[in-house]
C-alpha atoms as a PDB file:
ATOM      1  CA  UNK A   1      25.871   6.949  -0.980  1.00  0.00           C
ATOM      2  CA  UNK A   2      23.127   6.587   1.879  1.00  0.00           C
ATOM      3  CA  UNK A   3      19.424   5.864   0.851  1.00  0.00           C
ATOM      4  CA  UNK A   4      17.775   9.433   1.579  1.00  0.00           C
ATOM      5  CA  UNK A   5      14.025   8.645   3.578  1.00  0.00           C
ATOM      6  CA  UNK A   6      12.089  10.943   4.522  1.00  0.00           C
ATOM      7  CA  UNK A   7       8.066  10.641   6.311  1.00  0.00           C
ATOM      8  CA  UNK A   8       6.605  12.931   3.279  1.00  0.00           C
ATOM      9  CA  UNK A   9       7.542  10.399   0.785  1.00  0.00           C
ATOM     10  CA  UNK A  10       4.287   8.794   1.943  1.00  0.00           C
ATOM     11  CA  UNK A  11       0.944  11.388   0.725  1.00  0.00           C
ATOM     12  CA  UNK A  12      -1.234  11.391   3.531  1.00  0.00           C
ATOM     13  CA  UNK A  13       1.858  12.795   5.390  1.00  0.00           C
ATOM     14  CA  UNK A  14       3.297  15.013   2.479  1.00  0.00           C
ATOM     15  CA  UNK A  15      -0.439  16.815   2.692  1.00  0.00           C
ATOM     16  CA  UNK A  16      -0.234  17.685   6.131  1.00  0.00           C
ATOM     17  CA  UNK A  17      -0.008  21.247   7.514  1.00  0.00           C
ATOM     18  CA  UNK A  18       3.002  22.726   8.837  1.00  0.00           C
ATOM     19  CA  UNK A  19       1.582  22.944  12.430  1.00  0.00           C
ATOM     20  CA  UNK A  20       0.339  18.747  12.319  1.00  0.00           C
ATOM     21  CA  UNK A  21       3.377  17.822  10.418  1.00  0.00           C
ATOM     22  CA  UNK A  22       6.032  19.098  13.100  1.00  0.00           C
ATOM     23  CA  UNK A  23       3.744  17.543  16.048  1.00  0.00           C
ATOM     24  CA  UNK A  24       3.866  14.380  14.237  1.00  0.00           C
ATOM     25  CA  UNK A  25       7.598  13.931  13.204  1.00  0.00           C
ATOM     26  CA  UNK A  26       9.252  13.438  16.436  1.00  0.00           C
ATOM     27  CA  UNK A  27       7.257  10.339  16.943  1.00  0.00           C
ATOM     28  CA  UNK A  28       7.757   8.797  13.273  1.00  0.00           C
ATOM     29  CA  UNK A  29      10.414   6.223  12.932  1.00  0.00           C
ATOM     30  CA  UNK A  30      11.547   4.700   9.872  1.00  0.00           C
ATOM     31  CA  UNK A  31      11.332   1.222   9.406  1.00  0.00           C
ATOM     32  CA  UNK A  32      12.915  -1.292   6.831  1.00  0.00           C
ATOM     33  CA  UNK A  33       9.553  -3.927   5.598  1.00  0.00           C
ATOM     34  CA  UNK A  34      10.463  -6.873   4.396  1.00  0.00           C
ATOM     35  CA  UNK A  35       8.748  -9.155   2.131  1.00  0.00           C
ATOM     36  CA  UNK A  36       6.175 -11.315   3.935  1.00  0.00           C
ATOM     37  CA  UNK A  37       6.380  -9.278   7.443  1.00  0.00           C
ATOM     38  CA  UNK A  38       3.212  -9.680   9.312  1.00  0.00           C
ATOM     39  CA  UNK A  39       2.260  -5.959  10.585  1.00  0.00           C
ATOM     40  CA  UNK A  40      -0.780  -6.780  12.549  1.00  0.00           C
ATOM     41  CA  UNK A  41      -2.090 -10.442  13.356  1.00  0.00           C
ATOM     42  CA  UNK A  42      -5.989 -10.998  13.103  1.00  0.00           C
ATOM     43  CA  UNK A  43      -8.215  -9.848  15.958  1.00  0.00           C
ATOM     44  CA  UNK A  44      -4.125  -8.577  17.258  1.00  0.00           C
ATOM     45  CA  UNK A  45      -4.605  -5.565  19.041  1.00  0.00           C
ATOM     46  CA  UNK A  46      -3.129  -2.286  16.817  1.00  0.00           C
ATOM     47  CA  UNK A  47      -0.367  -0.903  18.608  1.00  0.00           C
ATOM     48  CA  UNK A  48       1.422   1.040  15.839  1.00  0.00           C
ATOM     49  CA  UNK A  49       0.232   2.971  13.092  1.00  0.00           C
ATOM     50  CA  UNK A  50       2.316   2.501   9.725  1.00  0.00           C
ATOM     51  CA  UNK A  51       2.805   4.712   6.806  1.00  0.00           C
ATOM     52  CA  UNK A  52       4.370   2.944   3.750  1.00  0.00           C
ATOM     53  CA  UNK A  53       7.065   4.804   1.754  1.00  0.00           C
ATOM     54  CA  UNK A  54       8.405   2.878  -0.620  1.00  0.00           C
ATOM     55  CA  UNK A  55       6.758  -0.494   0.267  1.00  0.00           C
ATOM     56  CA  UNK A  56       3.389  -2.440  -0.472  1.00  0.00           C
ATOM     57  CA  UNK A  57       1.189  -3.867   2.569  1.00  0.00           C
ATOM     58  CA  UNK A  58      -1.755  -6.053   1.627  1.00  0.00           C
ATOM     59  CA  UNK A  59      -5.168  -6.763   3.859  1.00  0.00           C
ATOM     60  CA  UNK A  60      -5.453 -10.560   3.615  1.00  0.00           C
ATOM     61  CA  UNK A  61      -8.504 -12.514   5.242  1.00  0.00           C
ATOM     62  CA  UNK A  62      -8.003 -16.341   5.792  1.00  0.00           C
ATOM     63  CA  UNK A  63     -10.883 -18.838   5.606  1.00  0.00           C
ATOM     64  CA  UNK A  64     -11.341 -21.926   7.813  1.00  0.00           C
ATOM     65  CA  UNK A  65     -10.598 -23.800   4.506  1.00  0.00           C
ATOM     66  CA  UNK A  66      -6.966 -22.497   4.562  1.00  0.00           C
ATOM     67  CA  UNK A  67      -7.379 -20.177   1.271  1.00  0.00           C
ATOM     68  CA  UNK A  68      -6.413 -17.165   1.794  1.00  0.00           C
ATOM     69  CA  UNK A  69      -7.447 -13.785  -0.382  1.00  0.00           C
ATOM     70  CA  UNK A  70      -6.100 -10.228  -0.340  1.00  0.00           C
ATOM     71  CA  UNK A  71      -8.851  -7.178   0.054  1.00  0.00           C
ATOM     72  CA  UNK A  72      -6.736  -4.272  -0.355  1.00  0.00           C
ATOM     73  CA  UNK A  73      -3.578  -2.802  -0.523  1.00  0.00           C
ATOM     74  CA  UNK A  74      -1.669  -0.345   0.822  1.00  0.00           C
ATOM     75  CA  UNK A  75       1.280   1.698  -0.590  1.00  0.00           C
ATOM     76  CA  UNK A  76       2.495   5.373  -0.520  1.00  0.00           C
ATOM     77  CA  UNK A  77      -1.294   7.082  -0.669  1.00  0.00           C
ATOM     78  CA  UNK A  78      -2.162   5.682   2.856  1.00  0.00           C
ATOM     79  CA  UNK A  79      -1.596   4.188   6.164  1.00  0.00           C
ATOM     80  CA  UNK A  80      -2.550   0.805   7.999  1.00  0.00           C
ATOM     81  CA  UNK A  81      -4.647   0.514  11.379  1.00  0.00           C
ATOM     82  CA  UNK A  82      -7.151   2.506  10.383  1.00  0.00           C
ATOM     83  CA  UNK A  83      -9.739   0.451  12.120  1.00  0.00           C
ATOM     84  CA  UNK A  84      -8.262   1.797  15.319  1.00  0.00           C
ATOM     85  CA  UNK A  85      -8.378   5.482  14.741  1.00  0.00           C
ATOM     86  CA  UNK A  86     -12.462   4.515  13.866  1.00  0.00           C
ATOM     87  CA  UNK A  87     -12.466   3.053  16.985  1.00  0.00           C
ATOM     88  CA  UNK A  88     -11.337  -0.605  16.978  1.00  0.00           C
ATOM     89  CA  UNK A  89      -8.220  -1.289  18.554  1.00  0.00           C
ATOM     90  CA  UNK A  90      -7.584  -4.608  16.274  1.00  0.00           C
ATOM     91  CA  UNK A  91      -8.596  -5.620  12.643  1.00  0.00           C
ATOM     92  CA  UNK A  92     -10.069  -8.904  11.456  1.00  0.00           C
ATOM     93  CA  UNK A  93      -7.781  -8.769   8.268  1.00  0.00           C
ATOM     94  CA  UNK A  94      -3.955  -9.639   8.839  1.00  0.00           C
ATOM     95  CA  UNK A  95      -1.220  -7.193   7.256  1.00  0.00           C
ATOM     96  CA  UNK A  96       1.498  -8.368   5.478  1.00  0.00           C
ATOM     97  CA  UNK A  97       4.215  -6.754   3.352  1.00  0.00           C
ATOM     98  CA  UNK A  98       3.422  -7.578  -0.073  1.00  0.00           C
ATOM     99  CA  UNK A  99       6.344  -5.667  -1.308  1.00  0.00           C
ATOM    100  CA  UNK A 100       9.461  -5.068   1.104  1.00  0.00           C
ATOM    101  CA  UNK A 101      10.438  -1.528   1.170  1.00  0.00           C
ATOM    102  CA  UNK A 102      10.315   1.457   3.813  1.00  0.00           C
ATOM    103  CA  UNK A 103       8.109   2.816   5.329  1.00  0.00           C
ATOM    104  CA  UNK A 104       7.355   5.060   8.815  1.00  0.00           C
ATOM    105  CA  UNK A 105       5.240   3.746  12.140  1.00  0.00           C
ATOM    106  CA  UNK A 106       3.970   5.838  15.145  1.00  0.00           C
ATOM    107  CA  UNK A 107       2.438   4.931  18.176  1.00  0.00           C
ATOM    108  CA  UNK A 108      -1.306   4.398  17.881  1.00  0.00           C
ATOM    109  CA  UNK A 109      -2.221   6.407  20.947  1.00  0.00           C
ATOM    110  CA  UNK A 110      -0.391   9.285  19.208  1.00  0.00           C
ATOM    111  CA  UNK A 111      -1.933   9.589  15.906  1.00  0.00           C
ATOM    112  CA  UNK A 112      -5.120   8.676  17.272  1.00  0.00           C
ATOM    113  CA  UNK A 113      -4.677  11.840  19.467  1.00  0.00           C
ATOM    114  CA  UNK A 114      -4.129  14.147  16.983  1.00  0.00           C
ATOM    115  CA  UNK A 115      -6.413  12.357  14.526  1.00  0.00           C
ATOM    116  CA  UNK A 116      -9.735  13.030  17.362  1.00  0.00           C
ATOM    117  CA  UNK A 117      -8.315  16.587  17.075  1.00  0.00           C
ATOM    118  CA  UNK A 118      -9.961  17.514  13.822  1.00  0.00           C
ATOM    119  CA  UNK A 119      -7.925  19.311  10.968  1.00  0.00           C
ATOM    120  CA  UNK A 120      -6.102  18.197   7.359  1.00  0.00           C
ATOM    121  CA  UNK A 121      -5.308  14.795   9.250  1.00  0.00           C
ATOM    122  CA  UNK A 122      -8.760  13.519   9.819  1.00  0.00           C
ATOM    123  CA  UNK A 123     -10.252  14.891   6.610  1.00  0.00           C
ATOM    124  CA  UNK A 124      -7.406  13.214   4.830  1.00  0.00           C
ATOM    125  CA  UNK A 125      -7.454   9.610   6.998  1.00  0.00           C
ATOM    126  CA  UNK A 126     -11.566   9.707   6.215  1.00  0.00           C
ATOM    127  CA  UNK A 127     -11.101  10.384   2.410  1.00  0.00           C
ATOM    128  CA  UNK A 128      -8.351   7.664   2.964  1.00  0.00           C
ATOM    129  CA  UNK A 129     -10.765   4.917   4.374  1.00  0.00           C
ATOM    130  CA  UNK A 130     -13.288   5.759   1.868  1.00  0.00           C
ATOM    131  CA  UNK A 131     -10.712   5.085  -0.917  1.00  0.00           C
ATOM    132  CA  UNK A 132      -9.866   1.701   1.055  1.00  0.00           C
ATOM    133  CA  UNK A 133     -13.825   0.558   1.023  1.00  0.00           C
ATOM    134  CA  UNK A 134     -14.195   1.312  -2.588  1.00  0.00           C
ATOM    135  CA  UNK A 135     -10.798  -0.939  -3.093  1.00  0.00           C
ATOM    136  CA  UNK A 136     -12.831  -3.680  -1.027  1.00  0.00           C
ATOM    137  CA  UNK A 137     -15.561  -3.581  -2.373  1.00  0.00           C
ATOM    138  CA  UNK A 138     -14.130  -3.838  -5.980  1.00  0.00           C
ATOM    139  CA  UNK A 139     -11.504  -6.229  -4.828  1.00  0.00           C
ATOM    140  CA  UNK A 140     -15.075  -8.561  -4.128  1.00  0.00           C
ATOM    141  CA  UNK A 141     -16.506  -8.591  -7.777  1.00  0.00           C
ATOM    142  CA  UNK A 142     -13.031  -9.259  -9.260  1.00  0.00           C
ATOM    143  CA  UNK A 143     -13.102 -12.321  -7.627  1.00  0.00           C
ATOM    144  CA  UNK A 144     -16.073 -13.304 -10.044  1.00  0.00           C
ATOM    145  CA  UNK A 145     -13.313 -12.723 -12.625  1.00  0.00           C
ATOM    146  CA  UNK A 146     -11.123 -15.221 -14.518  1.00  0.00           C
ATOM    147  CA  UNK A 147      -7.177 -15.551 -13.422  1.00  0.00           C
ATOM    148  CA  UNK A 148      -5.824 -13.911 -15.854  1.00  0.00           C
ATOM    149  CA  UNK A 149      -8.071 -10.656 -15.528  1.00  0.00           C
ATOM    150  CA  UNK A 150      -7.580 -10.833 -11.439  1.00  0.00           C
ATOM    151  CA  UNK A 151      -3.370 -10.643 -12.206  1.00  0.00           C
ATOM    152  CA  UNK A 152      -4.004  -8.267 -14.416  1.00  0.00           C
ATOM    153  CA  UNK A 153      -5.749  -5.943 -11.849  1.00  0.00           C
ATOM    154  CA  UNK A 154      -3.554  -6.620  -9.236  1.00  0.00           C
ATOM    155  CA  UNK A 155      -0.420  -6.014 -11.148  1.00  0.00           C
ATOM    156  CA  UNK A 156      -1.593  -2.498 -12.557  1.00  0.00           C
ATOM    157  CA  UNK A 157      -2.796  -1.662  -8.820  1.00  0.00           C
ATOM    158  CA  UNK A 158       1.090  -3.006  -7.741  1.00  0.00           C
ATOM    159  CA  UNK A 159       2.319  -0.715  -9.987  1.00  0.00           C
ATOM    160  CA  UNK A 160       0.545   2.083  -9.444  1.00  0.00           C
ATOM    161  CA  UNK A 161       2.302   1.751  -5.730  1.00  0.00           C
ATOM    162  CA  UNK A 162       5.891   1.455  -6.853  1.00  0.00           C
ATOM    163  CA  UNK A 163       8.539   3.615  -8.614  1.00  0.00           C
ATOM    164  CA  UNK A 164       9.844   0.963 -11.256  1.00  0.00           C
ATOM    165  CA  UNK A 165       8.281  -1.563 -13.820  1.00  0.00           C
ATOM    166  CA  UNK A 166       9.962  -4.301 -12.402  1.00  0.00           C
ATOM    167  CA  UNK A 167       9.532  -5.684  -8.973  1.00  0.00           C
ATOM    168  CA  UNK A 168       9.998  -8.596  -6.830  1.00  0.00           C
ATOM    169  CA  UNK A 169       6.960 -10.841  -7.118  1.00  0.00           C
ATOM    170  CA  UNK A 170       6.564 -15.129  -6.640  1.00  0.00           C
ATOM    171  CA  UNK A 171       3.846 -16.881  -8.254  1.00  0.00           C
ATOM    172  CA  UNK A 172       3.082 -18.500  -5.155  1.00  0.00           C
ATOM    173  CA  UNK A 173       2.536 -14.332  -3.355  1.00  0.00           C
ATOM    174  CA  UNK A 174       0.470 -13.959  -6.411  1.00  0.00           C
ATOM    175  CA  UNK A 175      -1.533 -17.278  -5.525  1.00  0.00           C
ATOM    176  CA  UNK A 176      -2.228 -16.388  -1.696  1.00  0.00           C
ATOM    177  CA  UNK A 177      -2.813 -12.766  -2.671  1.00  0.00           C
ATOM    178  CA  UNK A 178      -5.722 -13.758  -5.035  1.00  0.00           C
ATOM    179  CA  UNK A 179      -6.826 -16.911  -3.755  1.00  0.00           C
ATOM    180  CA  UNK A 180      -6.045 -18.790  -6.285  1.00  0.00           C
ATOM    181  CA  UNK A 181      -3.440 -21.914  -7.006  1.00  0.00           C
ATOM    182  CA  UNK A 182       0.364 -21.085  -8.066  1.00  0.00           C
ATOM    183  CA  UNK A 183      -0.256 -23.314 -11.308  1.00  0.00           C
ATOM    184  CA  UNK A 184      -3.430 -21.167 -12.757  1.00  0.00           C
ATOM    185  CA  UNK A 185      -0.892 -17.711 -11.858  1.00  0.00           C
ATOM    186  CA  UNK A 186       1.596 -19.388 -13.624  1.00  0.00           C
ATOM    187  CA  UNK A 187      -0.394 -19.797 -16.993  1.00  0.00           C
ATOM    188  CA  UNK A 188      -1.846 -16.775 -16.782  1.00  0.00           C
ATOM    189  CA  UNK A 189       1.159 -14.939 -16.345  1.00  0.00           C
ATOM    190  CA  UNK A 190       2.876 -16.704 -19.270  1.00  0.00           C
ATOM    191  CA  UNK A 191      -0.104 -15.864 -21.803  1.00  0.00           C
ATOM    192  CA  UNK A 192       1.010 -12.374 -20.411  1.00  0.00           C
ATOM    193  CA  UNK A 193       4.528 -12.625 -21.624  1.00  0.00           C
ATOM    194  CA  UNK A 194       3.704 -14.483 -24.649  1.00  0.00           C
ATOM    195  CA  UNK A 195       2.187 -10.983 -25.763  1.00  0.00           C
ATOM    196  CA  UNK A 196       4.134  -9.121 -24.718  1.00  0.00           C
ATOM    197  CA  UNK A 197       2.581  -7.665 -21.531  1.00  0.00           C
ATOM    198  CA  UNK A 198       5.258  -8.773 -18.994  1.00  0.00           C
ATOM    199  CA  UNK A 199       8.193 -10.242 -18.484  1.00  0.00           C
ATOM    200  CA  UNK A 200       8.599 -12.906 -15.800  1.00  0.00           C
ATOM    201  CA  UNK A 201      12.386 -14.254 -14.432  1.00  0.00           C
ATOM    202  CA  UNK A 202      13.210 -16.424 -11.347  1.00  0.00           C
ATOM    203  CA  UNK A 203      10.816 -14.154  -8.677  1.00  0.00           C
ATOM    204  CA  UNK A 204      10.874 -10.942 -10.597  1.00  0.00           C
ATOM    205  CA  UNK A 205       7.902  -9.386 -12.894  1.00  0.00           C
ATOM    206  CA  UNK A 206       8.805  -6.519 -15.304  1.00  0.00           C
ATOM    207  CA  UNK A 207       5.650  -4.528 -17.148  1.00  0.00           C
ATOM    208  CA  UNK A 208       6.527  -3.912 -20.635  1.00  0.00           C
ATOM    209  CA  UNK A 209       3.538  -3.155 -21.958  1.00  0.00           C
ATOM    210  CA  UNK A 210       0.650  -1.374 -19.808  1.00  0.00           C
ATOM    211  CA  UNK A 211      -1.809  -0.711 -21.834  1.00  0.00           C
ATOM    212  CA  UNK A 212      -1.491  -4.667 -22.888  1.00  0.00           C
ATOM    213  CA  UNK A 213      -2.805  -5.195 -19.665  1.00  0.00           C
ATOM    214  CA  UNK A 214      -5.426  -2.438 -19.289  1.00  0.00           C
ATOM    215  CA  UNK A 215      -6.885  -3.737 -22.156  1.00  0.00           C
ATOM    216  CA  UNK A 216      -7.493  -7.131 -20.014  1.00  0.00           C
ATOM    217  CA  UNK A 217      -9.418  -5.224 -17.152  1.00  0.00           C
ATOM    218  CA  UNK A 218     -12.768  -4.579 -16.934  1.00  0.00           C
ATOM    219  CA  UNK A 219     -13.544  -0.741 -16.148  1.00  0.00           C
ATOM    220  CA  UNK A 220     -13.780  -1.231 -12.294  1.00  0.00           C
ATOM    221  CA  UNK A 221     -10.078  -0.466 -12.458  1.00  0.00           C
ATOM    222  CA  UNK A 222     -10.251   2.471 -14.142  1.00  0.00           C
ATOM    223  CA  UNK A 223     -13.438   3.468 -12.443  1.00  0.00           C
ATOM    224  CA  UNK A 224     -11.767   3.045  -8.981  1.00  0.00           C
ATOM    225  CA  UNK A 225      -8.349   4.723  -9.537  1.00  0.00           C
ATOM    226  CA  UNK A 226     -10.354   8.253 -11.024  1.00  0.00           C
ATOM    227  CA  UNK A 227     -12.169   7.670  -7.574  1.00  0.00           C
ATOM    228  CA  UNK A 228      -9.294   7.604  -5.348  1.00  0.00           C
ATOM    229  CA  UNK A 229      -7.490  10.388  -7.438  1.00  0.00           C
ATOM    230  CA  UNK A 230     -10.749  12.213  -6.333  1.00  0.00           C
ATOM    231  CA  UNK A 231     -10.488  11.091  -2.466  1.00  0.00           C
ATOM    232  CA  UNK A 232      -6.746  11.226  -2.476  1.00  0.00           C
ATOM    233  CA  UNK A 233      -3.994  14.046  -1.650  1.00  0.00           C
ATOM    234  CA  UNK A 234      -3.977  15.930  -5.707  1.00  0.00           C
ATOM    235  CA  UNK A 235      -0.121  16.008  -6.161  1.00  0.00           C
ATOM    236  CA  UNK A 236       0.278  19.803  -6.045  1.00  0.00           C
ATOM    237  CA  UNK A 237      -0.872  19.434  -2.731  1.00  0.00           C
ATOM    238  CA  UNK A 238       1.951  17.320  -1.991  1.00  0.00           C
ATOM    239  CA  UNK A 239       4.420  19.194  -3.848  1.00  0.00           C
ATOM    240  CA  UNK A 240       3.714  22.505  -1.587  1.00  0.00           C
ATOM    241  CA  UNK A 241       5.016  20.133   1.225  1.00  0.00           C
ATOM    242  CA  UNK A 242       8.516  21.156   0.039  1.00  0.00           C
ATOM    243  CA  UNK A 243       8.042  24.021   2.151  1.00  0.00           C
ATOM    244  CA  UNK A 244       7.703  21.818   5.398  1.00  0.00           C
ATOM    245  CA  UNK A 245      10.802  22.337   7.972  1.00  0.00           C
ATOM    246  CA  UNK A 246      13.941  20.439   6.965  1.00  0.00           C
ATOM    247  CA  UNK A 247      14.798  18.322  10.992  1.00  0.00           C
ATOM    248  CA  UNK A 248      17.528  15.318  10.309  1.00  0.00           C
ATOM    249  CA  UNK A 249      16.861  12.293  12.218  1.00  0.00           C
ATOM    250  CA  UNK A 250      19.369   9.223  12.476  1.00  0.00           C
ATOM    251  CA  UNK A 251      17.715   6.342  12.061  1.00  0.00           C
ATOM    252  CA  UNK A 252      19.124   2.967  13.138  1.00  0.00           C
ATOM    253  CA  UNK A 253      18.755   1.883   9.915  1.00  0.00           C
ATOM    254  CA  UNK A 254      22.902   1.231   7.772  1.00  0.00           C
ATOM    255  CA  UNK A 255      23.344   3.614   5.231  1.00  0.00           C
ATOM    256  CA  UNK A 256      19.999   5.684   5.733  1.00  0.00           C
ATOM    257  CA  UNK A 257      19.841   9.603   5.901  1.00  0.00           C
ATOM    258  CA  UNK A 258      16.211  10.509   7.044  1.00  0.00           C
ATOM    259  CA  UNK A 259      15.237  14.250   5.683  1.00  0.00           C
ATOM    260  CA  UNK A 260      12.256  15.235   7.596  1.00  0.00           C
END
């Protein structure tokens, strides 16, 4: 059976209004991201807008030293380039597909357009960007925290993202993500499956036990998910998309059925 996509898989777009929704969809073409895709080079300018479905995309900053750290990520409750709608047409961060997946891109020019319009759109995209500076800014004092805590945090906020407990993840895309070496997210993660947390095998990380792992959080985590539940599209919002106009789209894509 085909995959079934559709654009209001992601929330920002499931929230839309009729009216902004059918001006939109024409231009919004899926896209298969694959693990480790670059979306935007630093300083790059932004010439797409993307709008993850079923995929992860991570804001990573690299220092002069080499070390690289991720300050944000991305899944289904956003979109990327938003430095460009705000009006900067590149971002210092680079983008990179944390997990692969689907998701939809536009032309910049586009959404900007209707974004300068007013309407759900930019109240939604501003809520959005507050949401991302609050993950920022949290992302920065986790640092301050030991390994185990900082994989702990970033697999809850993984999962959170995704549909299934399991999901493809290296030690080494945990290392680059955080900052840290491969070896110290390789201990930490086995103290993880020695109770019972997780479950780790050859590139793949299942969460068996999540309140195991909550426990190992401070409450910055919990603090900042109620806060984006706040800023974010509530889910009965999303639900009344279902009333959106059905328009089929083939997508160059094998096996894929786009629903709009």
């Amino acid at each position: 059976m085909p995959i079934v996509h559709s654009p209001r898989q992601n929330q920002i777009i499931a929230a839309l209004s009729v009216a902004e929704y059918t001006r939109l969809l024409p231009f919004l073409e899926l896209v298969d991201m694959s693990l480790g895709q670059v979306i935007y080079e630093p300083n790059a300018r932004i010439s797409y807008v993307y709008f993850p479905t079923t995929s992860i995309v991570a804001r990573v900053y690299q220092l002069e030293s080499g070390i690289s750290r991720q300050v944000s990520m991305i899944g289904n409750e956003g979109i990327t380039g938003m430095s460009m709608l705000l009006g900067c047409n590149s971002t210092s961060a680079a983008v990179i597909v944390q997990n692969a997946g689907y998701g939809y891109r536009i032309r910049a020019t586009i959404l900007k357009k209707e974004f300068e319009s007013g309407g759900i759109l930019q109240q939604l995209l501003l809520c959005f960007s507050q949401a991302l500076l609050l993950q920022t800014e949290q992302c920065a004092m986790d640092s301050r925290q030991n390994i185990e805590q900082q994989l702990c945090r970033f697999l809850l906020m993984s999962r959170d993202r995704l549909s299934s407990d399991s999901f493809v993840m290296t030690h080494e895309l945990v290392g680059n993500m955080l900052g840290v070496r491969r070896e110290s997210v390789t201990q930490a993660a086995q103290v993880l499956q020695a109770i019972g947390a997780i479950q780790y095998r050859r590139g793949h990380i299942t969460m068996l036990n999540r309140e195991l792992i909550e426990d190992r959080v401070d409450n910055g985590y919990a603090v900042l998910k109620e806060e984006c539940k706040r800023l974010l599209p509530k889910k009965s919002v999303v639900a009344a998309a279902s009333n959106f106009p059905k328009v089929a789209k083939v997508a160059k894509v094998a096996k894929v059925a786009i629903v709009g």
